[in-house]
C-alpha atoms as a PDB file:
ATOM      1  CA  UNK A   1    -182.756 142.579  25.524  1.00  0.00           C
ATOM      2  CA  UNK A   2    -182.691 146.279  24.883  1.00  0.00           C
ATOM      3  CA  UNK A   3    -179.550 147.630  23.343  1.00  0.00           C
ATOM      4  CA  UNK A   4    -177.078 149.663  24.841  1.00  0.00           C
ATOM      5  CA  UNK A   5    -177.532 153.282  23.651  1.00  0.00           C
ATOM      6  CA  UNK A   6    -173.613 153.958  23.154  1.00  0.00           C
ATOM      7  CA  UNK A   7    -173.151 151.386  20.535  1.00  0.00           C
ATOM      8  CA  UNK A   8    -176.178 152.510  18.509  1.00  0.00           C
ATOM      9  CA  UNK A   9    -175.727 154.738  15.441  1.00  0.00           C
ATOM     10  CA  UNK A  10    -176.719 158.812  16.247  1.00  0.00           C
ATOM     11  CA  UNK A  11    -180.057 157.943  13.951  1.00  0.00           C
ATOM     12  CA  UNK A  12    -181.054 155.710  17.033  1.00  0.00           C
ATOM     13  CA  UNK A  13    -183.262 152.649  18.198  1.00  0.00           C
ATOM     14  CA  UNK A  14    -186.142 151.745  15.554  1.00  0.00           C
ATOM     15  CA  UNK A  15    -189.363 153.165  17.305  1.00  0.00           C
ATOM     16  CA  UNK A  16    -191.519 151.427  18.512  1.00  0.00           C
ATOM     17  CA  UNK A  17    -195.786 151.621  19.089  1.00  0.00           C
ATOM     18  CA  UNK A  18    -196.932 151.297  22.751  1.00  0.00           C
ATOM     19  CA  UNK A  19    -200.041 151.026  23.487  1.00  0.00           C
ATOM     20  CA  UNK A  20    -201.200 152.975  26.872  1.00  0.00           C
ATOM     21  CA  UNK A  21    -204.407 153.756  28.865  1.00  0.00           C
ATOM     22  CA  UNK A  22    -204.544 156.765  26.604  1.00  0.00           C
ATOM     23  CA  UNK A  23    -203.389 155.668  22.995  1.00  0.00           C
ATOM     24  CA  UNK A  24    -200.663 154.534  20.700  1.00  0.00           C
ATOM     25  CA  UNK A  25    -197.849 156.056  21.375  1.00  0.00           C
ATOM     26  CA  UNK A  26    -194.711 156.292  19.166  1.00  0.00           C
ATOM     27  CA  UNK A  27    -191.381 156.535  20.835  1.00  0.00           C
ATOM     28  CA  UNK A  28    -187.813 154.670  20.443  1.00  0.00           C
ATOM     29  CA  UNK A  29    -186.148 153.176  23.512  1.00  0.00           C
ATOM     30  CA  UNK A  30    -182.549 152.254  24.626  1.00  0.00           C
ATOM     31  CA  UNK A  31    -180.763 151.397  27.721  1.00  0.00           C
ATOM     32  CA  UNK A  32    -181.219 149.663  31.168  1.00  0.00           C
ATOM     33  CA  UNK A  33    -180.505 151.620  34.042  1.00  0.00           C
ATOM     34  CA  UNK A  34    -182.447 154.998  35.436  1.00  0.00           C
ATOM     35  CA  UNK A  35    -184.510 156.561  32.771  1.00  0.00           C
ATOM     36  CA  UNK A  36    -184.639 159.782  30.632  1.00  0.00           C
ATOM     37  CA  UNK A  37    -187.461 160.919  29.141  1.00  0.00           C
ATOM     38  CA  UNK A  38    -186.707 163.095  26.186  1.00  0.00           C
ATOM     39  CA  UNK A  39    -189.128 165.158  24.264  1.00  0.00           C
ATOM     40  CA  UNK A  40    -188.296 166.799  21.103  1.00  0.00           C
ATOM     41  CA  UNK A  41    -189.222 170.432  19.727  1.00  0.00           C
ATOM     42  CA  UNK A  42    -191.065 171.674  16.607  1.00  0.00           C
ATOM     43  CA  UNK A  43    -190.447 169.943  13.469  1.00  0.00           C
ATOM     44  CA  UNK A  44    -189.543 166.877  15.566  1.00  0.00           C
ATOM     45  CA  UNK A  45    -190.264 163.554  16.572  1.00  0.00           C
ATOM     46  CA  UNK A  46    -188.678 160.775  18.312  1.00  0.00           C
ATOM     47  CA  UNK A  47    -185.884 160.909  16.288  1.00  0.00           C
ATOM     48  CA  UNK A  48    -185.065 164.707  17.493  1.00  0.00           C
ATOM     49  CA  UNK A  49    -186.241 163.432  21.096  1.00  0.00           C
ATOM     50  CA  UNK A  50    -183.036 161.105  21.005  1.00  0.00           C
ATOM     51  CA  UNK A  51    -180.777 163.085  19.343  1.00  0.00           C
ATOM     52  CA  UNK A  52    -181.443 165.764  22.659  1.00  0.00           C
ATOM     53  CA  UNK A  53    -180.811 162.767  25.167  1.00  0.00           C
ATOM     54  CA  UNK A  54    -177.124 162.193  22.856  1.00  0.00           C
ATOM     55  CA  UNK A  55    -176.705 166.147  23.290  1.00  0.00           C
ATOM     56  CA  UNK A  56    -177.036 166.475  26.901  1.00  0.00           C
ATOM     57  CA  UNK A  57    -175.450 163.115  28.352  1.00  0.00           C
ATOM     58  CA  UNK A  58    -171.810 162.725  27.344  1.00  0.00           C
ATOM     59  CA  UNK A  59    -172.797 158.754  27.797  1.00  0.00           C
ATOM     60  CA  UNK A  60    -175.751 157.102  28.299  1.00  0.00           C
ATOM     61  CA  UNK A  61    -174.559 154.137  29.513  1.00  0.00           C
ATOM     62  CA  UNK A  62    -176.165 152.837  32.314  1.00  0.00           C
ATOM     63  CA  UNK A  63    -179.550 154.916  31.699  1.00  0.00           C
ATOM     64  CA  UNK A  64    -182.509 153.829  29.939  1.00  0.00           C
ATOM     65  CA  UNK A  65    -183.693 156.410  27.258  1.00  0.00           C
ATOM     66  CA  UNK A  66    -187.239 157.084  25.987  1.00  0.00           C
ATOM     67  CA  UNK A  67    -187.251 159.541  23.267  1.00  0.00           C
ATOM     68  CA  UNK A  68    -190.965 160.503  22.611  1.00  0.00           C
ATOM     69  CA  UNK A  69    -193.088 161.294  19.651  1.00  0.00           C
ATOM     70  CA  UNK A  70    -195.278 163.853  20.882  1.00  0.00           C
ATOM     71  CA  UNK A  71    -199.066 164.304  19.853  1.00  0.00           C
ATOM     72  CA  UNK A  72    -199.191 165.250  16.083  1.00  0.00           C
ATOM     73  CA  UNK A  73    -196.023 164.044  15.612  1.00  0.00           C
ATOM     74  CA  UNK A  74    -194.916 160.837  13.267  1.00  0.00           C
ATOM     75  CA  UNK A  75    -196.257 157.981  14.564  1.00  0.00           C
ATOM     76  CA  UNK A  76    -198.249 159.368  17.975  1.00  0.00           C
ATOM     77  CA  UNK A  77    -201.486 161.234  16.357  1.00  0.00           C
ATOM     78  CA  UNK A  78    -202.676 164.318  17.818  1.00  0.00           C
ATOM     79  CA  UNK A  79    -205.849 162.834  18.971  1.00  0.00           C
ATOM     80  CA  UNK A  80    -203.933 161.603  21.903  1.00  0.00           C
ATOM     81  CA  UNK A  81    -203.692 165.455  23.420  1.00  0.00           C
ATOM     82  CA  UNK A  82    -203.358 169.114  21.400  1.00  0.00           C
ATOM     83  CA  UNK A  83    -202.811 170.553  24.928  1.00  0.00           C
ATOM     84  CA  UNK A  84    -199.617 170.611  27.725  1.00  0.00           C
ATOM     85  CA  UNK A  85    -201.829 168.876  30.146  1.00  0.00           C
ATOM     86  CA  UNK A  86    -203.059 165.870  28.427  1.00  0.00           C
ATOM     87  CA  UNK A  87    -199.683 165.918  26.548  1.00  0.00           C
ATOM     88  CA  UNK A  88    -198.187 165.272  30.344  1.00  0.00           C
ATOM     89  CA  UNK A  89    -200.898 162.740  30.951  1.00  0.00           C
ATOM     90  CA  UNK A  90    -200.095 161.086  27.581  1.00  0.00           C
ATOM     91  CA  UNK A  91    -196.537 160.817  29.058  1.00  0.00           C
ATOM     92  CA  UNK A  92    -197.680 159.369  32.434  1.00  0.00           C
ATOM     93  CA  UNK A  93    -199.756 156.654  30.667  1.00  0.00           C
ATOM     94  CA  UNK A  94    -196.441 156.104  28.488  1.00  0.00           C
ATOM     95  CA  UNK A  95    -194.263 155.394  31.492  1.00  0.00           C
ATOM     96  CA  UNK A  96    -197.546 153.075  33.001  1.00  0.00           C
ATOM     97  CA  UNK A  97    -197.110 150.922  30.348  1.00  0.00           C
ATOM     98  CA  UNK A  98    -193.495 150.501  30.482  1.00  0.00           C
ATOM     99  CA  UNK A  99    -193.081 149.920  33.562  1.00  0.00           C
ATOM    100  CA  UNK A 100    -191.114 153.040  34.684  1.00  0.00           C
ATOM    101  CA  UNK A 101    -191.519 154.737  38.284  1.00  0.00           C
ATOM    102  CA  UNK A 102    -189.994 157.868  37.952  1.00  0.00           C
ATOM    103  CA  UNK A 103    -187.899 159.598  34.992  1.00  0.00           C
ATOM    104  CA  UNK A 104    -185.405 162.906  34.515  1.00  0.00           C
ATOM    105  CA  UNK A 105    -187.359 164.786  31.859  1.00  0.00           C
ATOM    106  CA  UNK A 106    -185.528 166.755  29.053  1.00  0.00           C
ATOM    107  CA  UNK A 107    -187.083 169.051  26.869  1.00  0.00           C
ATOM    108  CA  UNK A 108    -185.778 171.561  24.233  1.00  0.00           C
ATOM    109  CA  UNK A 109    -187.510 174.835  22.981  1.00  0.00           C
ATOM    110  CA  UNK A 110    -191.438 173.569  21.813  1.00  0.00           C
ATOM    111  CA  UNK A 111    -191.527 169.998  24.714  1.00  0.00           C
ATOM    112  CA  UNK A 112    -190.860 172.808  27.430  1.00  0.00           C
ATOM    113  CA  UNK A 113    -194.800 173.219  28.012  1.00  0.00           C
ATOM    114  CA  UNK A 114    -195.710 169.631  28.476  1.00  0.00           C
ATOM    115  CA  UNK A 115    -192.206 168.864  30.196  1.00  0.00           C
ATOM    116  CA  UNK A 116    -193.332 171.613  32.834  1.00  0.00           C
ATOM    117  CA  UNK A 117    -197.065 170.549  32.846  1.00  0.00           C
ATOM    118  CA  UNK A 118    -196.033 166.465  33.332  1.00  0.00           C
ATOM    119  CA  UNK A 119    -193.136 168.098  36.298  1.00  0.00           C
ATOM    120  CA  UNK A 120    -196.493 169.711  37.635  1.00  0.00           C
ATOM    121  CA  UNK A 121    -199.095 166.684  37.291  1.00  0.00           C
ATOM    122  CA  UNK A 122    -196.898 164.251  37.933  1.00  0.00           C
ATOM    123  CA  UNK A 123    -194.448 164.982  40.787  1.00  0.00           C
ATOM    124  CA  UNK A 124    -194.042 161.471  42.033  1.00  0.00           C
ATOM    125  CA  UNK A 125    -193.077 160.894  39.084  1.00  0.00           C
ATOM    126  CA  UNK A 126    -190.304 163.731  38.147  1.00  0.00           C
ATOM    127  CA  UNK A 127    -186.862 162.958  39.583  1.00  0.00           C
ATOM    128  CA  UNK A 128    -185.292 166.324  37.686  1.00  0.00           C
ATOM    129  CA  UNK A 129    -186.121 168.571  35.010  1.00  0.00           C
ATOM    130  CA  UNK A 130    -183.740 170.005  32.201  1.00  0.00           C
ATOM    131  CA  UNK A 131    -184.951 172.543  29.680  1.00  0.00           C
ATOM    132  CA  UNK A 132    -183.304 173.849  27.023  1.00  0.00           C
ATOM    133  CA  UNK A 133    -184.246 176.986  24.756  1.00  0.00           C
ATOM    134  CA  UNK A 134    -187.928 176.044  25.815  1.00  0.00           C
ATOM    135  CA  UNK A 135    -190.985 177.876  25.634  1.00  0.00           C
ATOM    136  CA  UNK A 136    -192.599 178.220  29.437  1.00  0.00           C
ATOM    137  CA  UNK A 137    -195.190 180.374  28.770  1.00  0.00           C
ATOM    138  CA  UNK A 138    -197.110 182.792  25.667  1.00  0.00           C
ATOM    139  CA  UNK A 139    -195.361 182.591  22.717  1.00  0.00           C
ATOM    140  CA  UNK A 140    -196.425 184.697  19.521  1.00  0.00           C
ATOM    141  CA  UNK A 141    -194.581 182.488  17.077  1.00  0.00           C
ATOM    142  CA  UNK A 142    -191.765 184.702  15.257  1.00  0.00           C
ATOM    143  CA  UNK A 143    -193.184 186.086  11.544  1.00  0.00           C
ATOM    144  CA  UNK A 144    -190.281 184.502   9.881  1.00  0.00           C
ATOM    145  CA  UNK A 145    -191.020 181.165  11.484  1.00  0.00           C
ATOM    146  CA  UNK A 146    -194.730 180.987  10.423  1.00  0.00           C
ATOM    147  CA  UNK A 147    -193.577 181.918   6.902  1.00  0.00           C
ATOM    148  CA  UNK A 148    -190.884 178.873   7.023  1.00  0.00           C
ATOM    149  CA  UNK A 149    -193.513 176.352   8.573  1.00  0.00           C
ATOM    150  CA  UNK A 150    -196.244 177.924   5.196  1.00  0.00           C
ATOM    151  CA  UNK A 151    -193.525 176.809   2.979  1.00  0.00           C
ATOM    152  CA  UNK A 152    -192.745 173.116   5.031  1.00  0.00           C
ATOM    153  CA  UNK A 153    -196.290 172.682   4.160  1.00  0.00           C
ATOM    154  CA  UNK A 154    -195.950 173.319   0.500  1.00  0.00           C
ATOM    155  CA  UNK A 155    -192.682 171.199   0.306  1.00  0.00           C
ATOM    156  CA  UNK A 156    -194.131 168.056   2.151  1.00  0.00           C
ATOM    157  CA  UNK A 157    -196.885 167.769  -0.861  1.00  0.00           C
ATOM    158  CA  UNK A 158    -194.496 167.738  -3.616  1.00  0.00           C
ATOM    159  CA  UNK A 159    -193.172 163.904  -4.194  1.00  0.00           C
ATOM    160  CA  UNK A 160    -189.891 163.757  -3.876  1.00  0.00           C
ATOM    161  CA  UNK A 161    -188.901 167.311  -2.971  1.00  0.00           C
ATOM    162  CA  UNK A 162    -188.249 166.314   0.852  1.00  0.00           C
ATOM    163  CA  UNK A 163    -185.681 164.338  -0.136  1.00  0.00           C
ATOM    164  CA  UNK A 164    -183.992 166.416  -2.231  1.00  0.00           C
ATOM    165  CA  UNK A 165    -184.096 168.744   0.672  1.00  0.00           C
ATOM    166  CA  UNK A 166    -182.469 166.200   2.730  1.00  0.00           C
ATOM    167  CA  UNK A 167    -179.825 165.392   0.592  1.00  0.00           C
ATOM    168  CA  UNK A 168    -178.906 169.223  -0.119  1.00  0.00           C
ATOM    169  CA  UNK A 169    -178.827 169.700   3.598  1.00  0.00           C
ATOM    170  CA  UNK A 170    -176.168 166.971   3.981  1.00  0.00           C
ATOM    171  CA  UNK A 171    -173.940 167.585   0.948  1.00  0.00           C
ATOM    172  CA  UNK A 172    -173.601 170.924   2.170  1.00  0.00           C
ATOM    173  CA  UNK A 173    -174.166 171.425   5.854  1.00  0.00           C
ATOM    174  CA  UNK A 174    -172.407 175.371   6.702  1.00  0.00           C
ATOM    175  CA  UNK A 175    -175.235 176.423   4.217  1.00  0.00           C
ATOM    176  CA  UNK A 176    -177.641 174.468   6.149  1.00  0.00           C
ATOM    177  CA  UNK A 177    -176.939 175.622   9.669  1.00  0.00           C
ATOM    178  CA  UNK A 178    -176.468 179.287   8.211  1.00  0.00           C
ATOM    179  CA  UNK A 179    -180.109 180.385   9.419  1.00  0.00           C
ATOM    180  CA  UNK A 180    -179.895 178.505  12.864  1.00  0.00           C
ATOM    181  CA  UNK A 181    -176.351 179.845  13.533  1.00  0.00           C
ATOM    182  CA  UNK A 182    -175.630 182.960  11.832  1.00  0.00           C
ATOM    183  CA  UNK A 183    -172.246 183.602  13.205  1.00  0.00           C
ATOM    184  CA  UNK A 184    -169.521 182.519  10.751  1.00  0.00           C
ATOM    185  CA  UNK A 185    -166.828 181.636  13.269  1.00  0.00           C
ATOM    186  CA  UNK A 186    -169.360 179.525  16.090  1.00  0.00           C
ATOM    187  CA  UNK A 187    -171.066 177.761  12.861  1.00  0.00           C
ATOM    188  CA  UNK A 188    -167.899 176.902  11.786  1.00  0.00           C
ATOM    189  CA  UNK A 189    -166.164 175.796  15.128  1.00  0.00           C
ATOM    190  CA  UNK A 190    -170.265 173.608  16.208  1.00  0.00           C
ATOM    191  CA  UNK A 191    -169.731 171.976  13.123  1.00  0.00           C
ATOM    192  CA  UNK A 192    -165.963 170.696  13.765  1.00  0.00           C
ATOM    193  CA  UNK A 193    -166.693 169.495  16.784  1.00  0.00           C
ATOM    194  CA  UNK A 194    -166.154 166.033  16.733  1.00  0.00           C
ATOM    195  CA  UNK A 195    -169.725 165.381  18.916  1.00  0.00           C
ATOM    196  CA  UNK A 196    -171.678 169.042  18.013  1.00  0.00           C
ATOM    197  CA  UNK A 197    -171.080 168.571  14.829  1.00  0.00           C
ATOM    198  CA  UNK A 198    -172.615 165.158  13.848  1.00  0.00           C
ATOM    199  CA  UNK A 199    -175.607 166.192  15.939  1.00  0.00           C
ATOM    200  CA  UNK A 200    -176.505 168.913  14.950  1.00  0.00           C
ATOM    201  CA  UNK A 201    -176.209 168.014  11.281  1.00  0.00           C
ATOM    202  CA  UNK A 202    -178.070 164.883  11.880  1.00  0.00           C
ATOM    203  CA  UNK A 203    -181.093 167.052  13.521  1.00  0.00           C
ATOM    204  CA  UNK A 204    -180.782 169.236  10.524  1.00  0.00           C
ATOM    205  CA  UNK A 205    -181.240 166.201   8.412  1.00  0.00           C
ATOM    206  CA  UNK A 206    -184.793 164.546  10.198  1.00  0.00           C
ATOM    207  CA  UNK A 207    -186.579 167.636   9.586  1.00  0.00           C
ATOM    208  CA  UNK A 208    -186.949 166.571   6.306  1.00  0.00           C
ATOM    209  CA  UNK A 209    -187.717 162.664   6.844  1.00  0.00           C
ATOM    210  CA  UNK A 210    -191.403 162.130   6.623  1.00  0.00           C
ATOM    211  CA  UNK A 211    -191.965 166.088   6.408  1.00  0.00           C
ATOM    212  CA  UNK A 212    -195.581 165.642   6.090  1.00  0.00           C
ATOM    213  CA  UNK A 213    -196.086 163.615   9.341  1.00  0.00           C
ATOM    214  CA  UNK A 214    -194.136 166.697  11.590  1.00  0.00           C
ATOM    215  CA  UNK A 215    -196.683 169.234  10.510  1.00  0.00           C
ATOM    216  CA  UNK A 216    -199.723 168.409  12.833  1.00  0.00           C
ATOM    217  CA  UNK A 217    -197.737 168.817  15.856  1.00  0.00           C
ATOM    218  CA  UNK A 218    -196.186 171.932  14.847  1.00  0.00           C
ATOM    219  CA  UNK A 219    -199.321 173.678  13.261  1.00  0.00           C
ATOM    220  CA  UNK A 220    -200.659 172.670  17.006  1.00  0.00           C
ATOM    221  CA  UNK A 221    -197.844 174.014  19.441  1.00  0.00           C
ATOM    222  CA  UNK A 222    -198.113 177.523  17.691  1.00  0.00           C
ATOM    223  CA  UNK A 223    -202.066 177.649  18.155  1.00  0.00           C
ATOM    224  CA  UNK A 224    -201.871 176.530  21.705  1.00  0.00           C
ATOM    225  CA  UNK A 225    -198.529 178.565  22.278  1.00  0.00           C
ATOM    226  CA  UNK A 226    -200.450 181.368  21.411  1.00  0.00           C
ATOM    227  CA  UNK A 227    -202.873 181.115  24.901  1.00  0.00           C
ATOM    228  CA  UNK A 228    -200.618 179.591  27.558  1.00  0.00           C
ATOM    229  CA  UNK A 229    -200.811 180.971  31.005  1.00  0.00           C
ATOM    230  CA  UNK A 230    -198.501 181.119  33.403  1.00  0.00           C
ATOM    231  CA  UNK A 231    -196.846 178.742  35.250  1.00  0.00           C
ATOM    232  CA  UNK A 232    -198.374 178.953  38.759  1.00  0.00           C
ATOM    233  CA  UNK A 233    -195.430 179.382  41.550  1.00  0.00           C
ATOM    234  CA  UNK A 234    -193.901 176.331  43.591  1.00  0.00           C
ATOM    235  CA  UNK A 235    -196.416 173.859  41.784  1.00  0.00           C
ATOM    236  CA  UNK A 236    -192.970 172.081  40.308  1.00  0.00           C
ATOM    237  CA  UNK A 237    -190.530 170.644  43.069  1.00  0.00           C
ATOM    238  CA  UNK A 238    -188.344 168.715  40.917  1.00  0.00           C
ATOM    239  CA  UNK A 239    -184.524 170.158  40.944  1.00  0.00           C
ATOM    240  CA  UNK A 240    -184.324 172.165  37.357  1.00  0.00           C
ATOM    241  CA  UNK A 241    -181.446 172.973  35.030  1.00  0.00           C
ATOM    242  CA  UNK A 242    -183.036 175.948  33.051  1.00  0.00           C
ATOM    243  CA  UNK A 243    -180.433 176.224  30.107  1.00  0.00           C
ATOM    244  CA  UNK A 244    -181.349 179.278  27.649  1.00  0.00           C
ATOM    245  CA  UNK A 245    -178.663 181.875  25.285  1.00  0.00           C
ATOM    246  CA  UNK A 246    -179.587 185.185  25.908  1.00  0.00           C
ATOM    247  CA  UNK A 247    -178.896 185.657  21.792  1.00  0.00           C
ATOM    248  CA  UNK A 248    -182.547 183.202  20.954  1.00  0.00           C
ATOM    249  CA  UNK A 249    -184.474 185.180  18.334  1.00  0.00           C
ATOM    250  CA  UNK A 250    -187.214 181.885  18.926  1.00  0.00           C
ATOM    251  CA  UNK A 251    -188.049 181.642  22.663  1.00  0.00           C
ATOM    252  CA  UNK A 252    -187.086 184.937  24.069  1.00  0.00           C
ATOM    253  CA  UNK A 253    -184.641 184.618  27.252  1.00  0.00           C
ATOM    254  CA  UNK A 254    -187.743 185.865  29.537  1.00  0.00           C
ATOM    255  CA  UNK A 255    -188.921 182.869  29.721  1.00  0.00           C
ATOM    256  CA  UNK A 256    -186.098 181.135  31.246  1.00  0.00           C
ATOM    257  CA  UNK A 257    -186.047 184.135  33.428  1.00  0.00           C
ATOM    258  CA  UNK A 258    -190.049 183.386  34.232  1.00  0.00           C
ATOM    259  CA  UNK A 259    -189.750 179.666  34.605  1.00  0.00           C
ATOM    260  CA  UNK A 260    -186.755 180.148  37.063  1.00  0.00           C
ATOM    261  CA  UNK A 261    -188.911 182.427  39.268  1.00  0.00           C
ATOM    262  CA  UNK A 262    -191.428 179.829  39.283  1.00  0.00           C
ATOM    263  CA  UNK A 263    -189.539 176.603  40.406  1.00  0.00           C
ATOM    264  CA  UNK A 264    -187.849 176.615  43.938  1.00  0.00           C
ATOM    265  CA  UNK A 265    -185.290 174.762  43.257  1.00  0.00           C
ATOM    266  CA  UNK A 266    -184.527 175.903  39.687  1.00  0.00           C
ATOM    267  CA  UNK A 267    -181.129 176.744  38.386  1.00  0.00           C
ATOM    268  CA  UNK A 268    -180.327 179.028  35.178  1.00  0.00           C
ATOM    269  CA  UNK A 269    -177.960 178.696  32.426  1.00  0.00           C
ATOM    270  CA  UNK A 270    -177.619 181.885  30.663  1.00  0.00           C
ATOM    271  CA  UNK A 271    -175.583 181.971  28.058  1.00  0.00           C
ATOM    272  CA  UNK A 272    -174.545 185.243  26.266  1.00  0.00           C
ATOM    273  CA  UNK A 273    -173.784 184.692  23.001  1.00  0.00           C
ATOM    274  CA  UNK A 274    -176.105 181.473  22.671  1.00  0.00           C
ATOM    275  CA  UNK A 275    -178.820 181.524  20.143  1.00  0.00           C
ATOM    276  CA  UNK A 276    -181.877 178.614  19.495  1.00  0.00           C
ATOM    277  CA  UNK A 277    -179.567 176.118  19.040  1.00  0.00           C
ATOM    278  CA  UNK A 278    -177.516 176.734  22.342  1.00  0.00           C
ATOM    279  CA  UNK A 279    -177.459 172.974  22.982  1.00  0.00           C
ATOM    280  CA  UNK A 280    -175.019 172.477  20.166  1.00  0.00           C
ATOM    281  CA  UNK A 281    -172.970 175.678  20.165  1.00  0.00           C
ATOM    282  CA  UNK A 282    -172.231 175.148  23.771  1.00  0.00           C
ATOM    283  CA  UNK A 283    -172.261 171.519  23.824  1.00  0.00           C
ATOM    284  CA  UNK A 284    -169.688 171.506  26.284  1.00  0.00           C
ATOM    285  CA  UNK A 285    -171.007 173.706  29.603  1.00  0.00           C
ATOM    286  CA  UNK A 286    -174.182 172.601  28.791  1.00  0.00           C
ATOM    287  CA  UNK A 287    -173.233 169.207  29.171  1.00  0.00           C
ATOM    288  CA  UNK A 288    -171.217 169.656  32.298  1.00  0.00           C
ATOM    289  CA  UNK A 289    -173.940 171.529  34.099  1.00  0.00           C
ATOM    290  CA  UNK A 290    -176.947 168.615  32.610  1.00  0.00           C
ATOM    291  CA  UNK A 291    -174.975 165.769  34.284  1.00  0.00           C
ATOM    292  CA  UNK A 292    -175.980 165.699  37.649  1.00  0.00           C
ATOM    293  CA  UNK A 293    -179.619 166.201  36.610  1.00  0.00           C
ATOM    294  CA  UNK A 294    -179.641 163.263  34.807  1.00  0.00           C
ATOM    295  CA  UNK A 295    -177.688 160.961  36.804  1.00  0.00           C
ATOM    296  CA  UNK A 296    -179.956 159.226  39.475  1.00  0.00           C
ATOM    297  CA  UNK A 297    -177.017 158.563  42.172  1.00  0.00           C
ATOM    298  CA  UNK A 298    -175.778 162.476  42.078  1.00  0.00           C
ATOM    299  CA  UNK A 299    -177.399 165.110  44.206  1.00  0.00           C
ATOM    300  CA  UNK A 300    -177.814 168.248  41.681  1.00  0.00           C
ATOM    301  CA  UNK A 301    -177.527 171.143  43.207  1.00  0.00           C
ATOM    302  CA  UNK A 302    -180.696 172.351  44.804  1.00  0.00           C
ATOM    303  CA  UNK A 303    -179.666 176.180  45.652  1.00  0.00           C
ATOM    304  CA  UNK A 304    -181.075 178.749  43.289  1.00  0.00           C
ATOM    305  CA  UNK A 305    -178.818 180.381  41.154  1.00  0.00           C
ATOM    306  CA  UNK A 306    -177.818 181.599  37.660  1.00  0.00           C
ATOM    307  CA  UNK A 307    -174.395 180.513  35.613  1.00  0.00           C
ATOM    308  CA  UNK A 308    -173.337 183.098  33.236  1.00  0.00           C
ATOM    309  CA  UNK A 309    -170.919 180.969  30.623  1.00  0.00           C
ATOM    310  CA  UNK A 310    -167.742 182.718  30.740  1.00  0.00           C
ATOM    311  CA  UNK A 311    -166.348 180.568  27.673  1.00  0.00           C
ATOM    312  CA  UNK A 312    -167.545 182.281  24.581  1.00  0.00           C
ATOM    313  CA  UNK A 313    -165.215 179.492  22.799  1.00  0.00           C
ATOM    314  CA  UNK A 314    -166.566 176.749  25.122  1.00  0.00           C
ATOM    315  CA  UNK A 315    -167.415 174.193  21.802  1.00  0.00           C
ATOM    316  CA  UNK A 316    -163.939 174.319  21.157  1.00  0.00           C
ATOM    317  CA  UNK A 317    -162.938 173.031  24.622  1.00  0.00           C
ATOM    318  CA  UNK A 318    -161.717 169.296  25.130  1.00  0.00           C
END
């Protein structure tokens, strides 16, 4: 029997290796009930990929998650597909083998490309779509990113050193989050929140669990970033959440702004003071506005239209 995602610990289900019509895949799943297909960033892995299905539902009881490895990442080797369309493939063999019809995809900042492309490929298939802080189109990476990714490399060959990392990290998490959230006052009130806070510290943590194994993926998404076209118009018909912070010095709010135009039935977060890391600093409206995508017995809404979050102090809500 699979185990109920609520009583698990915020690390997650051990993953597991599946073997499709395209590959091994790696990717950890909980739950009975409708499914969620989660898929993680840069840096991540199925851990992250589980950690964004936490995020998003307020429970996930009664849904069935599977939180992805994607291609170059831990356990699911890049062989399997550098590109958004065999990554979507990879994800449609994935759901072949387990026996799953049709799945609300999730997707945060570098999983936006093959979320859209599997949305695209696969519409049977794609009962909603959330992104968040995702990359929809060309994406130069940031300067100060490719420097920080030139120095993960470094790190993950010296024995030992990730785990210092780690452990630094957790003793002393403001410092930590610092970069991600550069506002003293929202750093300080995401990390007190009594759900915000232990996920976002445990994503901050992963990073630097088997370093060396996130680098293929993430050396790949910038390269492939780097030529993406566009996103032809009406070729997604899924209902979309498009959740993005107008403040993201990563993914640039454009392309929540492009994506939008491009899905009929697409609906836009914006939030104003929201960076990267949007998810965590606005756990709260993001959540609110994710839960009828993800719930299979709840019409989202299906007009077009764009939320501006009023509630600048919206993580300190209860």
């Amino acid at each position: 029997m699979i185990a109920n995602p609520d009583a698990l610990p915020l690390a997650g289900p051990a993953p597991v290796s599946v073997r499709t019509s395209r590959g091994t895949v790696q990717c950890a799943i909980a739950g009975e009930g409708p499914a969620i297909m989660a898929i993680h960033g840069g840096m991540g892995g199925h851990d992250q990929s589980w950690l964004l299905a936490r995020a998003l539902a307020a429970t996930l009881r009664d849904k069935r998650v599977v939180a992805v490895s994607r291609p170059g990442y831990l356990g699911s080797r890049l062989e399997l597909g550098a590109s958004p369309d065999d990554q979507a493939d990879v994800y449609g063999a994935l759901l072949d083998a387990l026996g799953i019809s049709t799945v609300a995809v999730v997707a945060v900042s570098a999983g936006g490309p093959s979320a859209l492309q599997f949305a695209a490929r696969h519409p049977s298939r794609c009962r909603s779509l959330v992104l968040v802080s995702a990359c929809t189109g060309k994406l130069q990476t940031p300067p100060e990113i490719t420097a920080r990714l030139r120095m993960m490399r470094h790190l993950a060959r010296l024995p030992g050193l990730p785990r210092i990392l780690k452990w630094r990290s957790e003793r002393n998490p403001q410092a930590a989050a610092r970069r991600a959230i550069p506002d003293d006052a929202m750093r300080e009130r995401t990390l007190r929140h009594p759900e915000a806070g232990p996920l976002f510290r445990a994503l901050q943590s992963t990073v630097f669990e088997h370093l060396h194994a996130r680098l293929p993926g993430t050396v790949n998404d910038i390269a492939q970033f780097a030529a993406l076209g566009e996103l032809p118009e009406g070729s997604i018909s899924a209902p979309a959440l498009i959740v993005h912070g107008r403040a993201d010095n990563v993914v640039p709010f454009s392309h929540a702004e492009n994506v939008c135009r491009a899905i009929p039935q697409a609906k836009l977060l914006a939030l104003p003071d929201g960076g990267h890391v949007a998810l965590f600093t606005h756990l709260n409206v993001v959540r609110k506005e994710a839960e009828p995508f993800l719930d299979a017995h709840e019409r989202a809404s299906l007009h077009p239209h764009r939320i501006e979050d009023p509630h600048e102090d919206d993580i300190a809500q209860t």
